[in-house]
PDB file of N, CA and C in Angstrom:
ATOM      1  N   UNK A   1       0.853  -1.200   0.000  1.00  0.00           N
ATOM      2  CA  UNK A   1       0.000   0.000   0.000  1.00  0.00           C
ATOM      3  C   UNK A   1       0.884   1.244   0.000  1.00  0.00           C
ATOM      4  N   UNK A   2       0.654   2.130  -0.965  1.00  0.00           N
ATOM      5  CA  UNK A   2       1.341   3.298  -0.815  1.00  0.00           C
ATOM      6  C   UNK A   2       1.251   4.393   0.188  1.00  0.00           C
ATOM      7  N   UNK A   3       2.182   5.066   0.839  1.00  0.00           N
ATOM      8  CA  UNK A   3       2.481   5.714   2.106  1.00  0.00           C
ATOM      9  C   UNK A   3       1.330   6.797   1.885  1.00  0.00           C
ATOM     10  N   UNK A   4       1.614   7.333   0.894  1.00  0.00           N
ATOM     11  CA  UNK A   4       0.966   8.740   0.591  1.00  0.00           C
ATOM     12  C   UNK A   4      -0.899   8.226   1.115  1.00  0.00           C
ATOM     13  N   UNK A   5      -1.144   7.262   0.380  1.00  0.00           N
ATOM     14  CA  UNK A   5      -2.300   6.809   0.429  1.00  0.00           C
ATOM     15  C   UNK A   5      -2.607   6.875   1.656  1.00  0.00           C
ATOM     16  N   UNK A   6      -1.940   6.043   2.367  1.00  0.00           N
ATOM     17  CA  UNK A   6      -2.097   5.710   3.673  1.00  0.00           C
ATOM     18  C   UNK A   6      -2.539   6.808   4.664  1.00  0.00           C
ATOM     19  N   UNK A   7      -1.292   8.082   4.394  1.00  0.00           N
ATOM     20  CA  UNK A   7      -1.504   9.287   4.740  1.00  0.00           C
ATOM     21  C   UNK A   7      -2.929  10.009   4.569  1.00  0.00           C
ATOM     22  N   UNK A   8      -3.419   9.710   3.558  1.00  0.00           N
ATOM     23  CA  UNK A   8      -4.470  10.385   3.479  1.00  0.00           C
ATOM     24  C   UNK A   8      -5.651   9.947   4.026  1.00  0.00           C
ATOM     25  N   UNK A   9      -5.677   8.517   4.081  1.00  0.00           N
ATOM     26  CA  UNK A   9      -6.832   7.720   4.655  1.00  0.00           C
ATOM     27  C   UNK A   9      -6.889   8.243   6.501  1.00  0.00           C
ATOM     28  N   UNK A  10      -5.580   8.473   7.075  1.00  0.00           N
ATOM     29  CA  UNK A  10      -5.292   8.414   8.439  1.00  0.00           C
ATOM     30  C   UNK A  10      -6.084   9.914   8.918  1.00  0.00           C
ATOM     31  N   UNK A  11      -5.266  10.734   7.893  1.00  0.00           N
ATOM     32  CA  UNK A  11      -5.772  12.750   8.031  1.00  0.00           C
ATOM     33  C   UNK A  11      -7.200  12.294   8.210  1.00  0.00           C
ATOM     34  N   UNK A  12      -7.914  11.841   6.841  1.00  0.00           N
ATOM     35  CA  UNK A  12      -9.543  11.639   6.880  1.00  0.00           C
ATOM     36  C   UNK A  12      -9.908  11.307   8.005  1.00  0.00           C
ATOM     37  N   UNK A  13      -9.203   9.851   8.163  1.00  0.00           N
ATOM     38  CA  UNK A  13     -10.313   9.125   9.642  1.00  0.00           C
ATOM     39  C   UNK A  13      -9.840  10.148  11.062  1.00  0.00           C
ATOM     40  N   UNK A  14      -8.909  10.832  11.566  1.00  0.00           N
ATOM     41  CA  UNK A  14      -8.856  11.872  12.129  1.00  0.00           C
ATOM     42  C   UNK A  14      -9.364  13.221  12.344  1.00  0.00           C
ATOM     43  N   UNK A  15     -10.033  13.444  11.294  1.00  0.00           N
ATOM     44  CA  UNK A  15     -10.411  14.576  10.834  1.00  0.00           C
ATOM     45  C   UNK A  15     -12.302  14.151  11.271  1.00  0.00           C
ATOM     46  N   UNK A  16     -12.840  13.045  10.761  1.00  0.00           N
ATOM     47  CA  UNK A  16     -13.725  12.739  10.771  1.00  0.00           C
ATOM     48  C   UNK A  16     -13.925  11.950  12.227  1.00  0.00           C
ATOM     49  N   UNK A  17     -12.966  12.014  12.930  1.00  0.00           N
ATOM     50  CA  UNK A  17     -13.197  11.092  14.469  1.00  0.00           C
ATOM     51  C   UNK A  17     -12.810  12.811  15.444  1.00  0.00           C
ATOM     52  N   UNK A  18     -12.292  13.630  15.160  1.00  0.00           N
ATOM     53  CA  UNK A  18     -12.008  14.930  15.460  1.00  0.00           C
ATOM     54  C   UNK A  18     -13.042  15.529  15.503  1.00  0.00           C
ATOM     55  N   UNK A  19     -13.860  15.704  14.111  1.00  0.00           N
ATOM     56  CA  UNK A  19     -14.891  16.815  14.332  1.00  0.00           C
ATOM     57  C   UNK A  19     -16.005  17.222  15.521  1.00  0.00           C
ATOM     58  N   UNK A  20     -16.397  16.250  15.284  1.00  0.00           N
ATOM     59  CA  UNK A  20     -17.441  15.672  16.364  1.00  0.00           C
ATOM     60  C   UNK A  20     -17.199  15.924  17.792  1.00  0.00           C
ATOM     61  N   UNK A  21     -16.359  15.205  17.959  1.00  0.00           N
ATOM     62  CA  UNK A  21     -15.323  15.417  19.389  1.00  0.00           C
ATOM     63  C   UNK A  21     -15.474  16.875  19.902  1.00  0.00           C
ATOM     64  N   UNK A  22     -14.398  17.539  18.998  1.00  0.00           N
ATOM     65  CA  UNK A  22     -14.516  19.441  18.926  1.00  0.00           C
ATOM     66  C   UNK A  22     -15.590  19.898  19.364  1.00  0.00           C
ATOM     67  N   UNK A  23     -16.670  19.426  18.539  1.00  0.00           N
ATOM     68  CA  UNK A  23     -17.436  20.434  18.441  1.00  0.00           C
ATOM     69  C   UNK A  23     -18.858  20.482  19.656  1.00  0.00           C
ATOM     70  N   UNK A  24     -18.160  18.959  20.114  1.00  0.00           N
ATOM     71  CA  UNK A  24     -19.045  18.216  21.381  1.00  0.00           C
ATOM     72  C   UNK A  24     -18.359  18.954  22.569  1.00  0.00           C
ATOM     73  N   UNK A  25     -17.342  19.155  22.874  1.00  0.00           N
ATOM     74  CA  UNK A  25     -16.420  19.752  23.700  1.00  0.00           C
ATOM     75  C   UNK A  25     -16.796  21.643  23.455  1.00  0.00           C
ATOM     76  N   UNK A  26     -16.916  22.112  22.353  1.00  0.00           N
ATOM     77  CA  UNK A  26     -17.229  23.741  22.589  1.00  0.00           C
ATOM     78  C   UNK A  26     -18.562  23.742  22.886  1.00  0.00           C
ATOM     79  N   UNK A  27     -19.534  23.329  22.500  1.00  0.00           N
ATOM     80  CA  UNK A  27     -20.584  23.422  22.898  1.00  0.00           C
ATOM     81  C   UNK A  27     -20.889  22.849  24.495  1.00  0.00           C
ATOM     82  N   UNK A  28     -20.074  21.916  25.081  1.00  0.00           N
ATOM     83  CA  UNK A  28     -20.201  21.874  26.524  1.00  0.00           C
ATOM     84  C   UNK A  28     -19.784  22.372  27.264  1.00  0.00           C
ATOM     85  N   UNK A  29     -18.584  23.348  26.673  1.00  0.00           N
ATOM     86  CA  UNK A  29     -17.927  24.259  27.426  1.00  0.00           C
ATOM     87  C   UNK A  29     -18.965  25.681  27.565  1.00  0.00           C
ATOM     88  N   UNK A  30     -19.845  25.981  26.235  1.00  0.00           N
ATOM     89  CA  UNK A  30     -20.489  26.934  26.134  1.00  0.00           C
ATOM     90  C   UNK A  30     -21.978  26.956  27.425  1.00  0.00           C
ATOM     91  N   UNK A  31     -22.141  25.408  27.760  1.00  0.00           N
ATOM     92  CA  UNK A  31     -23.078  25.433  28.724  1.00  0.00           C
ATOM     93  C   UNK A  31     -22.909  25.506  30.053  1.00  0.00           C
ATOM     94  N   UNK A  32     -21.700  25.083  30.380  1.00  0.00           N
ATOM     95  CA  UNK A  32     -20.921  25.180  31.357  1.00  0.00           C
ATOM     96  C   UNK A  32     -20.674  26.512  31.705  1.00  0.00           C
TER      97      UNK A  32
END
């Protein structure tokens, strides 16, 4: 499997396991 590839699959699933997270965390901070 090529690195680059790899790289990009990893950013995505980070990015997409990140968002959520973030945005679960400012908004509980905002109620807090």
């Amino acid at each position: 499997m090529n690195s680059q590839v790899f790289f990009q699959l990893l950013s995505l699933f980070v990015v997409v396991t990140a968002g959520p997270l973030v945005i679960f965390l400012v908004n509980n901070s905002k109620v807090s």
